[in-house]
N, C-alpha and C. Protein backbone atom coordinates (compact mmCIF):
# COMPACT_ATOMS: atom_id res chain seq x y z
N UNK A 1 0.86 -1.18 0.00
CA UNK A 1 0.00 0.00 0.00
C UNK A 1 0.90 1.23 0.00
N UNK A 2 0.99 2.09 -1.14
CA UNK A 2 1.60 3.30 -1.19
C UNK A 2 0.82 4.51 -0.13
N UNK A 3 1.25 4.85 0.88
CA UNK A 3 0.62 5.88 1.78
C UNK A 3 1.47 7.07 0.74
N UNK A 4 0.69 8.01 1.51
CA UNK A 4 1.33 9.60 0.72
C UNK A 4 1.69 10.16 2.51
N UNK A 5 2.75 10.26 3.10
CA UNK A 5 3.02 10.48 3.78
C UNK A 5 4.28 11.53 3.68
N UNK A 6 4.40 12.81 4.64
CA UNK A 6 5.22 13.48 4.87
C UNK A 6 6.75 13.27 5.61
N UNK A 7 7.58 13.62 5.58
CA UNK A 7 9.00 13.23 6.49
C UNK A 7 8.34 12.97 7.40
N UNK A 8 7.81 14.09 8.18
CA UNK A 8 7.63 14.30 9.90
C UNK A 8 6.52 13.49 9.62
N UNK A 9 5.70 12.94 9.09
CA UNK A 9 4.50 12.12 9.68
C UNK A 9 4.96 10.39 9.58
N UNK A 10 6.47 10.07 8.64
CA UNK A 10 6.79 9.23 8.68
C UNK A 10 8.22 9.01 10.15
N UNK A 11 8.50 9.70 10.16
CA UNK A 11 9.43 9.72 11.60
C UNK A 11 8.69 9.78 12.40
N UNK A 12 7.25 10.24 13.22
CA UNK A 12 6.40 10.06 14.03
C UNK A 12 6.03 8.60 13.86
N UNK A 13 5.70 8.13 12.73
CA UNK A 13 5.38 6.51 12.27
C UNK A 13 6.58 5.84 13.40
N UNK A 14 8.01 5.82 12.77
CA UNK A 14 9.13 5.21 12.89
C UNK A 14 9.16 5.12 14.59
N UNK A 15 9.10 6.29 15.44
CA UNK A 15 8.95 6.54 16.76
C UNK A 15 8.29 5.72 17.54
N UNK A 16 6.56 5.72 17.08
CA UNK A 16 5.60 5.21 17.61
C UNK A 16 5.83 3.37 17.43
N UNK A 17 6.69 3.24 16.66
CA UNK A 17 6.54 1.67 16.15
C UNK A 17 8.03 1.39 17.22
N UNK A 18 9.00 2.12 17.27
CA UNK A 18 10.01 1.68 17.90
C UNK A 18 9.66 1.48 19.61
N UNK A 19 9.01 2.20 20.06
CA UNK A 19 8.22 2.64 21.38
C UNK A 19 7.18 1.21 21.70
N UNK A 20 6.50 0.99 20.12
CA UNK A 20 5.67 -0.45 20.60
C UNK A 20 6.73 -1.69 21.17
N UNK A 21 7.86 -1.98 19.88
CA UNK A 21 8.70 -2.89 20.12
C UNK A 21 9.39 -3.22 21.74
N UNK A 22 9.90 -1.47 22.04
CA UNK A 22 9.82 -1.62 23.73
C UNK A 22 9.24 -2.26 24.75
N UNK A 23 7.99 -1.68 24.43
CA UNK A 23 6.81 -2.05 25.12
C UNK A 23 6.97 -3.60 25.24
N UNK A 24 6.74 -4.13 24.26
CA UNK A 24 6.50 -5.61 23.73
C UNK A 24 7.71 -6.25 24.54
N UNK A 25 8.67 -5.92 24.15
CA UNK A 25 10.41 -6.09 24.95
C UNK A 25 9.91 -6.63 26.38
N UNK A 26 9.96 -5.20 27.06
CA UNK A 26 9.44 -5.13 28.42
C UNK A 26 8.40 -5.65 28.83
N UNK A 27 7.29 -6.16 28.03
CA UNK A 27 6.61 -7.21 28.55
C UNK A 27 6.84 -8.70 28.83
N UNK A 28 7.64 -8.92 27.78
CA UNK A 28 8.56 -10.23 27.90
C UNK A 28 9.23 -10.62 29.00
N UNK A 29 10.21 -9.75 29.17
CA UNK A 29 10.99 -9.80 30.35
C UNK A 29 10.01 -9.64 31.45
N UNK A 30 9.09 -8.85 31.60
CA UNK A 30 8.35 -8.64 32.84
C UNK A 30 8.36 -10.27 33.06
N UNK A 31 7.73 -11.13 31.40
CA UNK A 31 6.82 -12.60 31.72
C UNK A 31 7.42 -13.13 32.31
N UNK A 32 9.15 -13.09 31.56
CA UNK A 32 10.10 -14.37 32.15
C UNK A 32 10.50 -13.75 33.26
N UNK A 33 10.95 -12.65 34.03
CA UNK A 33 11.30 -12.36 35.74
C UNK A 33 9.93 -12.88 36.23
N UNK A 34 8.58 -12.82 36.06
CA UNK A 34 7.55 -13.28 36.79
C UNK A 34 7.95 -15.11 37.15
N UNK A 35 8.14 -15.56 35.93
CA UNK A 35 7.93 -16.81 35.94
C UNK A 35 8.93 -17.72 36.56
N UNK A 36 10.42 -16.74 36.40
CA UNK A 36 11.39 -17.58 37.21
C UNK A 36 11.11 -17.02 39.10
N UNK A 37 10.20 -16.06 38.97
CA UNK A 37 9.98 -16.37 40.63
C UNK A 37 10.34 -15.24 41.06
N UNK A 38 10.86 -14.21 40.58
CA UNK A 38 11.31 -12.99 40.64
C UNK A 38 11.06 -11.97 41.47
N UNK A 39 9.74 -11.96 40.52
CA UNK A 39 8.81 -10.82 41.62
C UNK A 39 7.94 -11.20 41.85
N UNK A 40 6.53 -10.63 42.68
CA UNK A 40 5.44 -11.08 42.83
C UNK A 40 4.71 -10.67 42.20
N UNK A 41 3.57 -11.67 41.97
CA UNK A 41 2.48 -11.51 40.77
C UNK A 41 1.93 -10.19 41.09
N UNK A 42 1.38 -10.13 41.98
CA UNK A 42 0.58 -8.94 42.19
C UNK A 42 1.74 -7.54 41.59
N UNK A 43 3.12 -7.76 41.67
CA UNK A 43 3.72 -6.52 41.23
C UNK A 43 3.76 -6.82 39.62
N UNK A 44 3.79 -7.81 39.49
CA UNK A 44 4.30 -8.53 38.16
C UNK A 44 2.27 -7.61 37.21
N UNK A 45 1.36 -8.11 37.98
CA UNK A 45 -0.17 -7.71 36.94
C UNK A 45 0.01 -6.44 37.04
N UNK A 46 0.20 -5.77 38.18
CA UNK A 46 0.62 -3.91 38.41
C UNK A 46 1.38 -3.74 36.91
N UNK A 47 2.58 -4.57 37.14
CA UNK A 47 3.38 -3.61 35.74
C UNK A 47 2.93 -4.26 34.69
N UNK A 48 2.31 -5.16 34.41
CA UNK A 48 1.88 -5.85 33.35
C UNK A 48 0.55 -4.76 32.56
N UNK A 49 -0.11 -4.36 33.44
CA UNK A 49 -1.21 -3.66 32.99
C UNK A 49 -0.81 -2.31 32.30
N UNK A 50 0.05 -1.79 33.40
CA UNK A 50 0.47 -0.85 33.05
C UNK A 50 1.50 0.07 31.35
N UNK A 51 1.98 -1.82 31.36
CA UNK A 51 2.83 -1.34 30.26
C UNK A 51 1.33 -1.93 28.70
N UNK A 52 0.80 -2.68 29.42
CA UNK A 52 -0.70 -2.93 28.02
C UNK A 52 -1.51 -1.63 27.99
N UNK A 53 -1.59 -0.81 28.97
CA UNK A 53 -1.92 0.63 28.58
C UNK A 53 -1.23 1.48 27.70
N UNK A 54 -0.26 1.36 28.19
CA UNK A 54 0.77 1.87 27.28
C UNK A 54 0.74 1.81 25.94
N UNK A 55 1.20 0.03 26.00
CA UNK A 55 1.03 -0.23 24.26
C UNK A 55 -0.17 0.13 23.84
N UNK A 56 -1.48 0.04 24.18
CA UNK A 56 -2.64 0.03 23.47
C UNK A 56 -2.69 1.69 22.75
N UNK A 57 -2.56 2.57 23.70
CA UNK A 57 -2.61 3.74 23.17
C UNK A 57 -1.15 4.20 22.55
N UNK A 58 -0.43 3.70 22.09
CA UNK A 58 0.77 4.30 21.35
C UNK A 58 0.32 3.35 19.91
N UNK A 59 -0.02 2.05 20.13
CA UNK A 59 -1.21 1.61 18.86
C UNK A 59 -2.08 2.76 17.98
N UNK A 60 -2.58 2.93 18.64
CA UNK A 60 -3.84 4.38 18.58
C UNK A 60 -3.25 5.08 17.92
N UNK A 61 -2.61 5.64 18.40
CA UNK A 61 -1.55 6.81 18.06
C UNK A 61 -0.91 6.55 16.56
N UNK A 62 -0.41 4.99 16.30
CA UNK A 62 0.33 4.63 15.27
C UNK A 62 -0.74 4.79 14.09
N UNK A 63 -1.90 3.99 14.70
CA UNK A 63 -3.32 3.64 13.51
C UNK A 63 -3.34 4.68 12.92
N UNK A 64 -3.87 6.02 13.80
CA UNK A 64 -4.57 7.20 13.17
C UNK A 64 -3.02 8.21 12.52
N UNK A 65 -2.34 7.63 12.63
CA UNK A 65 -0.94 8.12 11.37
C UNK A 65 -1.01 7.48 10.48
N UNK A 66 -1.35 6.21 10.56
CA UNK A 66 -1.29 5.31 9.22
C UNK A 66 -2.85 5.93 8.58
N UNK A 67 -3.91 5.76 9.12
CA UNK A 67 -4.87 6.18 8.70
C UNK A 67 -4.77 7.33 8.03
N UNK A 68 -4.27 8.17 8.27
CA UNK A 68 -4.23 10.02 7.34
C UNK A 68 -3.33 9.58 6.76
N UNK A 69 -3.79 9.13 5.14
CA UNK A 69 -2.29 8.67 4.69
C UNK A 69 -2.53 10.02 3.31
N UNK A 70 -3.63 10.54 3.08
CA UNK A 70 -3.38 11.25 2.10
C UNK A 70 -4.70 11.23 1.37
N UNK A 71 -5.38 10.29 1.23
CA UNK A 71 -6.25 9.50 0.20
C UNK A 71 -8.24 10.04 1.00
N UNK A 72 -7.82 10.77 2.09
CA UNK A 72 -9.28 10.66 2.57
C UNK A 72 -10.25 11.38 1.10
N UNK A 73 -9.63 12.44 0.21
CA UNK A 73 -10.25 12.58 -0.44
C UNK A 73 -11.20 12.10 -1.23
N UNK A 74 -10.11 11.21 -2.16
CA UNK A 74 -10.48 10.48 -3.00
C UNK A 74 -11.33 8.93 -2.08
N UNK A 75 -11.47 8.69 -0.83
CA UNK A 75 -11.97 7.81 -0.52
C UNK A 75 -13.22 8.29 -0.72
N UNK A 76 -13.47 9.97 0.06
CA UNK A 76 -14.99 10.42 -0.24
C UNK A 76 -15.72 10.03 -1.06
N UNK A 77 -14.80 10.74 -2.20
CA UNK A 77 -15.73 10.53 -3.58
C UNK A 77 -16.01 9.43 -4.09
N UNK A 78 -15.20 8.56 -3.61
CA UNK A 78 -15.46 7.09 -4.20
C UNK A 78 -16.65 6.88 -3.86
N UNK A 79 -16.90 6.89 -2.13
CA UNK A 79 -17.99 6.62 -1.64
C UNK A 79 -19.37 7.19 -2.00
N UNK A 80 -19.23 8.74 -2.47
CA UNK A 80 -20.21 9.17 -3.22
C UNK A 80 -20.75 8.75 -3.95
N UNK A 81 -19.59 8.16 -5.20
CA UNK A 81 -20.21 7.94 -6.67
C UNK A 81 -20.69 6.04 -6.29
N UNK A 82 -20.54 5.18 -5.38
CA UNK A 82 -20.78 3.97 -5.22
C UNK A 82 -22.34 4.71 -4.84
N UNK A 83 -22.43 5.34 -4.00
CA UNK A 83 -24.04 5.52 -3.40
C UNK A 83 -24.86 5.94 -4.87
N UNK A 84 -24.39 6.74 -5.67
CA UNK A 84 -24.60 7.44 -6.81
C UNK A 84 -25.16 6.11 -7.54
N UNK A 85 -24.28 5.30 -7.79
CA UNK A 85 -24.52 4.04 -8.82
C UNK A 85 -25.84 3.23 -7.68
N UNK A 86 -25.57 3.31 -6.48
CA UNK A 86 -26.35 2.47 -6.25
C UNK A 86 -28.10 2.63 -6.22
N UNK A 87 -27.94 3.95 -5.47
CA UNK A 87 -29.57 4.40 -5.69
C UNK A 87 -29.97 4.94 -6.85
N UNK A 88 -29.32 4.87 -8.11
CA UNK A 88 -29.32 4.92 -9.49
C UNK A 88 -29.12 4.14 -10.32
N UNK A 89 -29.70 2.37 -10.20
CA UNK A 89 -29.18 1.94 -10.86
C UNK A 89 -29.61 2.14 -12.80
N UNK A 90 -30.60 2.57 -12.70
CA UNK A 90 -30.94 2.20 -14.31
C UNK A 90 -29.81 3.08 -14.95
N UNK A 91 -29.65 3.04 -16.55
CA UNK A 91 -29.14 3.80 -17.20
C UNK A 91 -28.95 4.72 -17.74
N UNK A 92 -28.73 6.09 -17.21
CA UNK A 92 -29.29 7.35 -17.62
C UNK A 92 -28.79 7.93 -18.92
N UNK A 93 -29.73 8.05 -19.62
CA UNK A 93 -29.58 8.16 -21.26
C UNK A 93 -29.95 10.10 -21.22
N UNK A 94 -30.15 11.03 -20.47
CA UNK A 94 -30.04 11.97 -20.94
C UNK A 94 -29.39 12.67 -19.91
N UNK A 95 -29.15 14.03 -19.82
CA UNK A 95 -28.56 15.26 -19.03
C UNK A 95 -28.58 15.30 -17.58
N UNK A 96 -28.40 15.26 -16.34
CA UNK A 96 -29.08 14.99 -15.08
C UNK A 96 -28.22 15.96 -14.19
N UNK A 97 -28.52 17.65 -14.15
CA UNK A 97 -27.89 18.30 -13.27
C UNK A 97 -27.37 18.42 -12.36
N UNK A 98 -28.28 17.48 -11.28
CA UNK A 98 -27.81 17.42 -10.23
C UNK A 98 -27.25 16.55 -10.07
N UNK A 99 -27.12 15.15 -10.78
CA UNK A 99 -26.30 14.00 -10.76
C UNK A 99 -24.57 14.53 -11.06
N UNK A 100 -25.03 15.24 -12.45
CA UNK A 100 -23.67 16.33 -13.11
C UNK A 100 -22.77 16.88 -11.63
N UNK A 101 -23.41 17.72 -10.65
CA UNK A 101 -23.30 18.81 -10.21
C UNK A 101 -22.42 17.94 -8.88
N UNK A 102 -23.56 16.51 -8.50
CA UNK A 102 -22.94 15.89 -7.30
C UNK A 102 -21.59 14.43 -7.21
N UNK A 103 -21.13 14.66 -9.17
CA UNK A 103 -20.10 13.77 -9.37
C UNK A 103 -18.89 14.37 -10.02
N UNK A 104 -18.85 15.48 -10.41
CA UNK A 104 -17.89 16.18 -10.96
C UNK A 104 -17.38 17.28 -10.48
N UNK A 105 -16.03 17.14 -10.06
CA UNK A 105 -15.69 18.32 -8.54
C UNK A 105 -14.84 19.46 -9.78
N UNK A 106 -14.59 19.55 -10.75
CA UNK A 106 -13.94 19.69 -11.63
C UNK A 106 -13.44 19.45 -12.79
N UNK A 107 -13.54 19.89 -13.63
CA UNK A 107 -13.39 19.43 -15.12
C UNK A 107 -11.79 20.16 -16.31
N UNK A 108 -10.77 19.32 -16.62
CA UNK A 108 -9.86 19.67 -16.97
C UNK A 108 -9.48 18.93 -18.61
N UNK A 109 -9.63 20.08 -19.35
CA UNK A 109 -9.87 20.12 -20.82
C UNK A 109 -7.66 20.43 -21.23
N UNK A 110 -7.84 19.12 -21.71
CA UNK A 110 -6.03 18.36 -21.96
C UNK A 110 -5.71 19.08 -23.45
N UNK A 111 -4.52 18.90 -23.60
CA UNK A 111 -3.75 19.78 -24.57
C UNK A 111 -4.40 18.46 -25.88
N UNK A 112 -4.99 17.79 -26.47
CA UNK A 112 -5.54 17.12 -27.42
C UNK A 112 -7.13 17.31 -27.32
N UNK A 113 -7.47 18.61 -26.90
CA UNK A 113 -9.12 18.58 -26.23
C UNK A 113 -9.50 17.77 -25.60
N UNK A 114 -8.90 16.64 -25.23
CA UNK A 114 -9.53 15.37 -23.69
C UNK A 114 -9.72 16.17 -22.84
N UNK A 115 -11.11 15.76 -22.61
CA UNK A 115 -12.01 16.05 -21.60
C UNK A 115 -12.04 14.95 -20.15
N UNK A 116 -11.17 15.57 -18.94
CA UNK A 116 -11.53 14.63 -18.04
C UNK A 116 -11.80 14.95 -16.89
N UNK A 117 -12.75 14.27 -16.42
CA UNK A 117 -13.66 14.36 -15.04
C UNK A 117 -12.88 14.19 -13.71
């Protein structure tokens, strides 16, 4: 998947993902000091929870960077013109203004007169 992403929104990416790996790290080790007897459970679920808070929302954080990748536009319109086709299905054989008006954000007339929507 090609994202359209900026430097700084891809070094925020890089951050947030290095920060999970931590996380993940330090949960490990939490498992295996728990398990060889280390510490006590009750300190062991304390930091255990603590660091799954952690990860969950630096997740969050990662998603909605990956999510703004560039494309919300064109997702719109997609979604428009699918509703468009759908509560329209027959074949419209003449002029339809407002159909015109609610699928074409712009119109750019190419150096061979191509006309494209």
């Amino acid at each position: 998947k090609n994202l359209r992403t900026d430097h700084e929104q891809e070094e925020e990416i890089k951050k947030l993902n290095s920060r999970i790996m931590e996380l993940t790290e330090q949960s490990h080790i939490l498992s295996r000091v728990v398990s060889k007897g280390y510490i006590d459970s009750a300190i062991f679920i304390e930091r255990q929870n603590a660091l799954t808070v952690e990860l969950e929302a630096i997740k969050k954080m990662r998603n909605q960077c990956l999510e703004d990748n560039g494309y919300e536009k064109e997702i719109i319109g997609t979604v428009r013109l699918l509703e468009i086709i759908r509560y329209n299905p027959e074949i419209i054989e003449e002029y339809d203004e407002y159909l015109f008006l609610n699928t074409v954000e712009n119109i750019i007339i190419g150096e061979n007169h191509e006309i494209t929507f």
